[in-house]
PDB file of N, CA and C in Angstrom:
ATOM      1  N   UNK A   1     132.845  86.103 193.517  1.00  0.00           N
ATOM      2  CA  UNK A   1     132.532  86.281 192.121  1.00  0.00           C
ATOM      3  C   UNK A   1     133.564  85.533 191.285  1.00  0.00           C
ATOM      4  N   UNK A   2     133.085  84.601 190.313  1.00  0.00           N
ATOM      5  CA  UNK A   2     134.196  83.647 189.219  1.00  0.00           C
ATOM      6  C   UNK A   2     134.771  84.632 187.659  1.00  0.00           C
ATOM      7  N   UNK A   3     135.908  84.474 187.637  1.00  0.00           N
ATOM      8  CA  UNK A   3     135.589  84.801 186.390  1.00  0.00           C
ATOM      9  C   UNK A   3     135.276  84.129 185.305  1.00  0.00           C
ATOM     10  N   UNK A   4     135.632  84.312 184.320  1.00  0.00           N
ATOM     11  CA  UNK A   4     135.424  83.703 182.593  1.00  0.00           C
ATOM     12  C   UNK A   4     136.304  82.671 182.899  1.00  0.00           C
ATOM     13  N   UNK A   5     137.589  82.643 183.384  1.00  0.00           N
ATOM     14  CA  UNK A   5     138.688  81.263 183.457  1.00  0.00           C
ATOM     15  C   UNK A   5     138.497  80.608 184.412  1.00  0.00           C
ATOM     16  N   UNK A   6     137.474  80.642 185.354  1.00  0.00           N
ATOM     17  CA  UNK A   6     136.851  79.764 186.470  1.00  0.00           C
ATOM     18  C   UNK A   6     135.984  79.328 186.420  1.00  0.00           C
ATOM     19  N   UNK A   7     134.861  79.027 185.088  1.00  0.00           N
ATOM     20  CA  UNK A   7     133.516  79.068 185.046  1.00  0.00           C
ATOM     21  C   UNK A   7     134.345  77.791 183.878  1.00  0.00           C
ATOM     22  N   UNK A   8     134.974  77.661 183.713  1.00  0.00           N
ATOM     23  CA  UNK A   8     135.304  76.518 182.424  1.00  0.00           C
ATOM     24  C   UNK A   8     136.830  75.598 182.955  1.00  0.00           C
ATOM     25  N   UNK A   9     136.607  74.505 183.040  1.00  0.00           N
ATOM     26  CA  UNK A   9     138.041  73.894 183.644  1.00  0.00           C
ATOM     27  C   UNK A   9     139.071  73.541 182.334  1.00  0.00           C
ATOM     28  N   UNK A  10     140.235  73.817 183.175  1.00  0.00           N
ATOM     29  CA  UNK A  10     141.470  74.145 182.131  1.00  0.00           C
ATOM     30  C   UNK A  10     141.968  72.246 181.370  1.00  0.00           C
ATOM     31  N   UNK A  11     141.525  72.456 180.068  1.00  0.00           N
ATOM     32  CA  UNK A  11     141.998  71.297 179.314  1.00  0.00           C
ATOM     33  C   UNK A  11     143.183  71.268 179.547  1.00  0.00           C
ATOM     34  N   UNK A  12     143.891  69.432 180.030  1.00  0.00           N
ATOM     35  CA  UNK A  12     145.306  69.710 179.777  1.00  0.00           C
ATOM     36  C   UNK A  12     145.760  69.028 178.750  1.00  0.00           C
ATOM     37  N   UNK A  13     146.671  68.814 178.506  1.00  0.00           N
ATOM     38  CA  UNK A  13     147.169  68.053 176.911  1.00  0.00           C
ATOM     39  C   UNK A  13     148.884  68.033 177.039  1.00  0.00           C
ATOM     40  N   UNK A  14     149.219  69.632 176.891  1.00  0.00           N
ATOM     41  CA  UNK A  14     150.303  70.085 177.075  1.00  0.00           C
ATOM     42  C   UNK A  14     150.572  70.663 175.369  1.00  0.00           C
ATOM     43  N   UNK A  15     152.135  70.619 174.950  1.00  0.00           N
ATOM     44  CA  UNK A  15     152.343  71.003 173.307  1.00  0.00           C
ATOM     45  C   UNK A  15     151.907  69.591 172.770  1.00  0.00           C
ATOM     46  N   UNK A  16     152.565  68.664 172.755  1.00  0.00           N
ATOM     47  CA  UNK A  16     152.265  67.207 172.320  1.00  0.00           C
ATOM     48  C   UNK A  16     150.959  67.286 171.903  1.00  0.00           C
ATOM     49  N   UNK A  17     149.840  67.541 172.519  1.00  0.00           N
ATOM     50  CA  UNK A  17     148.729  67.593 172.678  1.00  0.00           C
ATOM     51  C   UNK A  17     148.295  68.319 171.500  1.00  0.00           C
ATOM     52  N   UNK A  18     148.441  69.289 171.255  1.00  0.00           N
ATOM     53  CA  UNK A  18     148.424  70.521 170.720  1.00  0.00           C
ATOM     54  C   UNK A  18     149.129  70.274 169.411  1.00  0.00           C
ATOM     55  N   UNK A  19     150.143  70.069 169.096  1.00  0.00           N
ATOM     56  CA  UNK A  19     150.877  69.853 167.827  1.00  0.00           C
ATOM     57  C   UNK A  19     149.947  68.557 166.934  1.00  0.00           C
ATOM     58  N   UNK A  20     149.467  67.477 167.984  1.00  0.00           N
ATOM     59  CA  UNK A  20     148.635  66.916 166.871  1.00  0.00           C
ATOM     60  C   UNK A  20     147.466  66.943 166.478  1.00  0.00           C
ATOM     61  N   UNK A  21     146.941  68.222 167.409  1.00  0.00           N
ATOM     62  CA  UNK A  21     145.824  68.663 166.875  1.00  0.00           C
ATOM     63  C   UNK A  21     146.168  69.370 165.908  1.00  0.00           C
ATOM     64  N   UNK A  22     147.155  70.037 165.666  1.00  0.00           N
ATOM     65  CA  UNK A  22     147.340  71.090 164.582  1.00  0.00           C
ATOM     66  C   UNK A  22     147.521  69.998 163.601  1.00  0.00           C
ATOM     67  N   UNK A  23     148.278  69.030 163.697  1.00  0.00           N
ATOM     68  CA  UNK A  23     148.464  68.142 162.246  1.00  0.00           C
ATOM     69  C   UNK A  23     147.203  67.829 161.584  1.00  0.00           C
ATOM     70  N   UNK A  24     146.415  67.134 162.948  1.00  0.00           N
ATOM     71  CA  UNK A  24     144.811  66.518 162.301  1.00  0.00           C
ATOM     72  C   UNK A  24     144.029  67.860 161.802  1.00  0.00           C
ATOM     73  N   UNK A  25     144.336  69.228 162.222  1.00  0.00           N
ATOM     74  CA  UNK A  25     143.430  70.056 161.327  1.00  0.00           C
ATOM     75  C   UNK A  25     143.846  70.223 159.920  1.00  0.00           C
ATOM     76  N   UNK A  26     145.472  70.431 159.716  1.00  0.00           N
ATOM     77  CA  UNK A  26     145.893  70.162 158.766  1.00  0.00           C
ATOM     78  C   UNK A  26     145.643  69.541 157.138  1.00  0.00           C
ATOM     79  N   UNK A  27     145.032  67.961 157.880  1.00  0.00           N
ATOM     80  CA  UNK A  27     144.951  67.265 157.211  1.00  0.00           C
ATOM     81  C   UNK A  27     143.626  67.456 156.513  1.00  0.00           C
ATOM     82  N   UNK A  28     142.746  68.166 157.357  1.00  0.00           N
ATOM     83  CA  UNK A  28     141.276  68.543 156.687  1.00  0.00           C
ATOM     84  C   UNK A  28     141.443  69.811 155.719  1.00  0.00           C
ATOM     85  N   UNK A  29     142.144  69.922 155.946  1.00  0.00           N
ATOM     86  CA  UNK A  29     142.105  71.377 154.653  1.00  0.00           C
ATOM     87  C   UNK A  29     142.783  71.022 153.226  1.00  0.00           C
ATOM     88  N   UNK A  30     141.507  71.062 152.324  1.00  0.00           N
ATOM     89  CA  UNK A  30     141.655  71.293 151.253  1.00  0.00           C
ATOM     90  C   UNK A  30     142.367  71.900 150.253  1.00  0.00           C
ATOM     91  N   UNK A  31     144.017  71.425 149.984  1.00  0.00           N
ATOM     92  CA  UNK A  31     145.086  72.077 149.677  1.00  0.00           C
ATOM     93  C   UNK A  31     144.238  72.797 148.087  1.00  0.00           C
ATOM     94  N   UNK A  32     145.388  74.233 147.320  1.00  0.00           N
ATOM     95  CA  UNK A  32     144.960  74.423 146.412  1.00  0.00           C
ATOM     96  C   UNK A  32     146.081  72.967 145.607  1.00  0.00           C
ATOM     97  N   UNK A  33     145.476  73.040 144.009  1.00  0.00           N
ATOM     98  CA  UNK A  33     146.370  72.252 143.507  1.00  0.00           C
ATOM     99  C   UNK A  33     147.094  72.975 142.587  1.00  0.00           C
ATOM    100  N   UNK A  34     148.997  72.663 142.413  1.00  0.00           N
ATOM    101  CA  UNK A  34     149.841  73.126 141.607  1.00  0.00           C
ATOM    102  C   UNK A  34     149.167  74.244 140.440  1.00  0.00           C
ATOM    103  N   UNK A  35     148.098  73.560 139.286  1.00  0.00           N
ATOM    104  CA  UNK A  35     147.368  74.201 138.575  1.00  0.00           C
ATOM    105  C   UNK A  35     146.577  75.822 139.204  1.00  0.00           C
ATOM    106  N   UNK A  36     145.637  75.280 140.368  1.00  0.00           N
ATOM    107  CA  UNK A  36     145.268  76.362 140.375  1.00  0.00           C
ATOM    108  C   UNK A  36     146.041  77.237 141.389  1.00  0.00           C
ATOM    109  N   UNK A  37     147.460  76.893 141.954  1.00  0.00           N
ATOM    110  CA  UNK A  37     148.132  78.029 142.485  1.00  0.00           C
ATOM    111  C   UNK A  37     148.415  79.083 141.336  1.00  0.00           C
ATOM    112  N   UNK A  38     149.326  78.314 139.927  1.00  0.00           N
ATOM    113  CA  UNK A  38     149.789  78.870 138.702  1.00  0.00           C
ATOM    114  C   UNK A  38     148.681  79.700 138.712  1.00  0.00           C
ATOM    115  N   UNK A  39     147.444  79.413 137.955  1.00  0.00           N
ATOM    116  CA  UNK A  39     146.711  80.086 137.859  1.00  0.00           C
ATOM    117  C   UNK A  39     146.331  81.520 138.212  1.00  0.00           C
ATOM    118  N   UNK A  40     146.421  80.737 139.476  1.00  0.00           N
ATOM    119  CA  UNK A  40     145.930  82.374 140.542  1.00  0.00           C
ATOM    120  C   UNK A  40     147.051  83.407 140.678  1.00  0.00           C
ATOM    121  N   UNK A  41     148.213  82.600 140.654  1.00  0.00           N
ATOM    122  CA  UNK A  41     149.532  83.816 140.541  1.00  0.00           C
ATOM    123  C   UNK A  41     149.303  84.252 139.411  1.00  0.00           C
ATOM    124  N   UNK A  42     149.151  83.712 137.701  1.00  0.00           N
ATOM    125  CA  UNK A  42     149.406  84.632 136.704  1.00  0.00           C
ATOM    126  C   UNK A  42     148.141  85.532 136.863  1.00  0.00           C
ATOM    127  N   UNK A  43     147.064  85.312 137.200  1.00  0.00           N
ATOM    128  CA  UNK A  43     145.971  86.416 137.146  1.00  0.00           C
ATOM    129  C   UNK A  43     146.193  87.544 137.977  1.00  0.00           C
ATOM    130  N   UNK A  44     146.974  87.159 139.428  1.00  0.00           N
ATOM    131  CA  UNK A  44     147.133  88.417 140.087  1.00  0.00           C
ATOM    132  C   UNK A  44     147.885  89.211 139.451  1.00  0.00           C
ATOM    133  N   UNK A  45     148.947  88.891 138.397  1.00  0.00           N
ATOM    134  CA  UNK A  45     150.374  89.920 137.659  1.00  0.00           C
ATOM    135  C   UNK A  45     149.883  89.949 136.764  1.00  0.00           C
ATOM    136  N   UNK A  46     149.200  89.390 136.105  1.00  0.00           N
ATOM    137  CA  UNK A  46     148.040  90.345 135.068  1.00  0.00           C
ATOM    138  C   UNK A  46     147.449  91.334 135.993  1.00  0.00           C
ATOM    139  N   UNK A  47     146.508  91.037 136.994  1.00  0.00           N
ATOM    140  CA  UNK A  47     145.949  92.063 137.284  1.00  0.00           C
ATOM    141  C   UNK A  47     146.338  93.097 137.664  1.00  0.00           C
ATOM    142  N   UNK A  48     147.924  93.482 138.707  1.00  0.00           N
ATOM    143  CA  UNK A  48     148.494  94.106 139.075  1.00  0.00           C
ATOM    144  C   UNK A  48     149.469  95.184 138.091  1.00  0.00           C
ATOM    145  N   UNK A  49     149.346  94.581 136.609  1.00  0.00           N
ATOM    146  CA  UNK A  49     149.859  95.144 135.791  1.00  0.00           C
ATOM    147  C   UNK A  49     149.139  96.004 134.959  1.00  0.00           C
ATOM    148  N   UNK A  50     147.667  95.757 134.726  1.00  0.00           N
ATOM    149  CA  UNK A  50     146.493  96.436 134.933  1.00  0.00           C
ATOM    150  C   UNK A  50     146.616  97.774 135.379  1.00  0.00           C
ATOM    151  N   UNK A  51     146.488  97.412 136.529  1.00  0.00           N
ATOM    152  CA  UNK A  51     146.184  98.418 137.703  1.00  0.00           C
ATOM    153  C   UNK A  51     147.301  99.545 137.314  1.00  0.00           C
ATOM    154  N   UNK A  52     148.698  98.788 137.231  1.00  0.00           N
ATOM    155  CA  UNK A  52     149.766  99.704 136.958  1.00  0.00           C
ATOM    156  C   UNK A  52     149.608 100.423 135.580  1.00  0.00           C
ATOM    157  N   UNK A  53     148.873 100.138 135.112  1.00  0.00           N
ATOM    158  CA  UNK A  53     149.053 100.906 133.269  1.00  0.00           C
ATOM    159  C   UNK A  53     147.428 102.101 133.299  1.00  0.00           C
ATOM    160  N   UNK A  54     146.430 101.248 134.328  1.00  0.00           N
ATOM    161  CA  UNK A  54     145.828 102.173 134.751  1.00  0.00           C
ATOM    162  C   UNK A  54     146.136 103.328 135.648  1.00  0.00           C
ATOM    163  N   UNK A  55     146.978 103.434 136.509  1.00  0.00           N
ATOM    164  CA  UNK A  55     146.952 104.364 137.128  1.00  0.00           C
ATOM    165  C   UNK A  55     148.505 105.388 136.785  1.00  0.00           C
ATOM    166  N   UNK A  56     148.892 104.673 136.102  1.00  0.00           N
ATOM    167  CA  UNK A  56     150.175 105.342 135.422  1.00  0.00           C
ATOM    168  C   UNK A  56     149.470 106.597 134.240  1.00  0.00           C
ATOM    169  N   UNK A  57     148.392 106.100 133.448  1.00  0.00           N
ATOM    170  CA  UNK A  57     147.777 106.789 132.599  1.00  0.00           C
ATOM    171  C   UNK A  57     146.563 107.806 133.524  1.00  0.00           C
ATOM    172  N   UNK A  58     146.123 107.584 134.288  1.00  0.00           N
ATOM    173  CA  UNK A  58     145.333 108.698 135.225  1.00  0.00           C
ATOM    174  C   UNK A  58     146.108 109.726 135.792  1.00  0.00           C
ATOM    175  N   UNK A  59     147.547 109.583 136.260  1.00  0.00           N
ATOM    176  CA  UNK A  59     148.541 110.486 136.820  1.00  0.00           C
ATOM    177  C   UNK A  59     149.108 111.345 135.810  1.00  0.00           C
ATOM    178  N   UNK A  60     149.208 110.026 134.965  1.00  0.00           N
ATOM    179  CA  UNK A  60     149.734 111.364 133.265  1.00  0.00           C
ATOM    180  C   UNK A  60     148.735 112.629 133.010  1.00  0.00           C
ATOM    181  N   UNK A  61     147.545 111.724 132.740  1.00  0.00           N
ATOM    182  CA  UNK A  61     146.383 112.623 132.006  1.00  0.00           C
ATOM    183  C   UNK A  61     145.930 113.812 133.180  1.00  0.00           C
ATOM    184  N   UNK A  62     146.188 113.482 134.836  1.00  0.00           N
ATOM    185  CA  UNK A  62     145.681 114.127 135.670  1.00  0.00           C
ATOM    186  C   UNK A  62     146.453 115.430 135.584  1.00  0.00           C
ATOM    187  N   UNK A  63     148.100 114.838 135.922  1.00  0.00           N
ATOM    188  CA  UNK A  63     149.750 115.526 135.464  1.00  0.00           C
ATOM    189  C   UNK A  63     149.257 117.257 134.812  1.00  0.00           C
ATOM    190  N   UNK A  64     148.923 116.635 133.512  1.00  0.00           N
ATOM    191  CA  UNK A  64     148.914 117.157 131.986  1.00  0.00           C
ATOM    192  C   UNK A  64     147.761 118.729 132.573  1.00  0.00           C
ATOM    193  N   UNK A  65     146.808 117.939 133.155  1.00  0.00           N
ATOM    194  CA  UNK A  65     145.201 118.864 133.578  1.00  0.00           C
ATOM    195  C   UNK A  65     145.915 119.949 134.083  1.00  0.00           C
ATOM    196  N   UNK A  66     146.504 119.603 135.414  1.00  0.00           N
ATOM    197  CA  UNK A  66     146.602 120.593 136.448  1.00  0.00           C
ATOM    198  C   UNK A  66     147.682 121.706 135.872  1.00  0.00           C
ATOM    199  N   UNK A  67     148.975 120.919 134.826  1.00  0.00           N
ATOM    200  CA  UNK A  67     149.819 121.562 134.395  1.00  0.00           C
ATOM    201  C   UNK A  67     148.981 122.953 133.044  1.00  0.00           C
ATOM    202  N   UNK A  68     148.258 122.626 132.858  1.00  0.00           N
ATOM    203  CA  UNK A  68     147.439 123.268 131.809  1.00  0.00           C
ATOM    204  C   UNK A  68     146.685 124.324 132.450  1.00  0.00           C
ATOM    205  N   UNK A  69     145.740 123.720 133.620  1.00  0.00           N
ATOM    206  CA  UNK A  69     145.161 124.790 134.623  1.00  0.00           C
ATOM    207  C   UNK A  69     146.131 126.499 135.344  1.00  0.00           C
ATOM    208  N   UNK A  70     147.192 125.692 135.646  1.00  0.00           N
ATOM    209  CA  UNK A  70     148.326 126.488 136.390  1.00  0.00           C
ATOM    210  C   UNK A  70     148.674 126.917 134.713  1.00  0.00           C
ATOM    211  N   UNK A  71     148.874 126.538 133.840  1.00  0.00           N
ATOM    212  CA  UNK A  71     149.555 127.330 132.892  1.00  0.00           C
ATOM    213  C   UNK A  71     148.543 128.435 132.706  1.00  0.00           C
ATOM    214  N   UNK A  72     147.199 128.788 132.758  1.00  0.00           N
ATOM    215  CA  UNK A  72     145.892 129.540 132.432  1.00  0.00           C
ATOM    216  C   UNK A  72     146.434 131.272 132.807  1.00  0.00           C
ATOM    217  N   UNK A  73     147.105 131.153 134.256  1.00  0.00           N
ATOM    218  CA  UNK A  73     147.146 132.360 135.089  1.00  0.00           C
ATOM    219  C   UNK A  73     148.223 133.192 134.982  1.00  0.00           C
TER     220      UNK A  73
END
């Protein structure tokens, strides 16, 4: 019985081999550009600052509930 690594013969190359395949994939990928890195960083710290003023104000207002509930008894 073969397995899975006997049913396919072993490419050789070695690292050499291998390192310039990684360069030539490299080269196909579509870098972002300077602009839209900026971009995308200020929108995430906008957005993250968001998030922070949202959930800072849900913990208050939540805070406030439960403290009001427990004050009832």
């Amino acid at each position: 019985m073969q397995t899975a690594d006997q049913d396919e013969p072993r490419r050789g190359g070695g690292p050499f081999k291998f390192f310039s395949e990684v360069r030539a994939e490299g080269r196909k990928v579509t870098w972002a550009t300077r602009n839209e890195v900026m971009v995308s960083t200020i929108m995430v710290v906008i957005m993250a600052i968001l998030a922070a003023i949202f959930f800072f104000l849900i913990d208050t207002v939540a805070g406030n509930l439960i403290r009001w509930i427990l004050s009832l008894g």
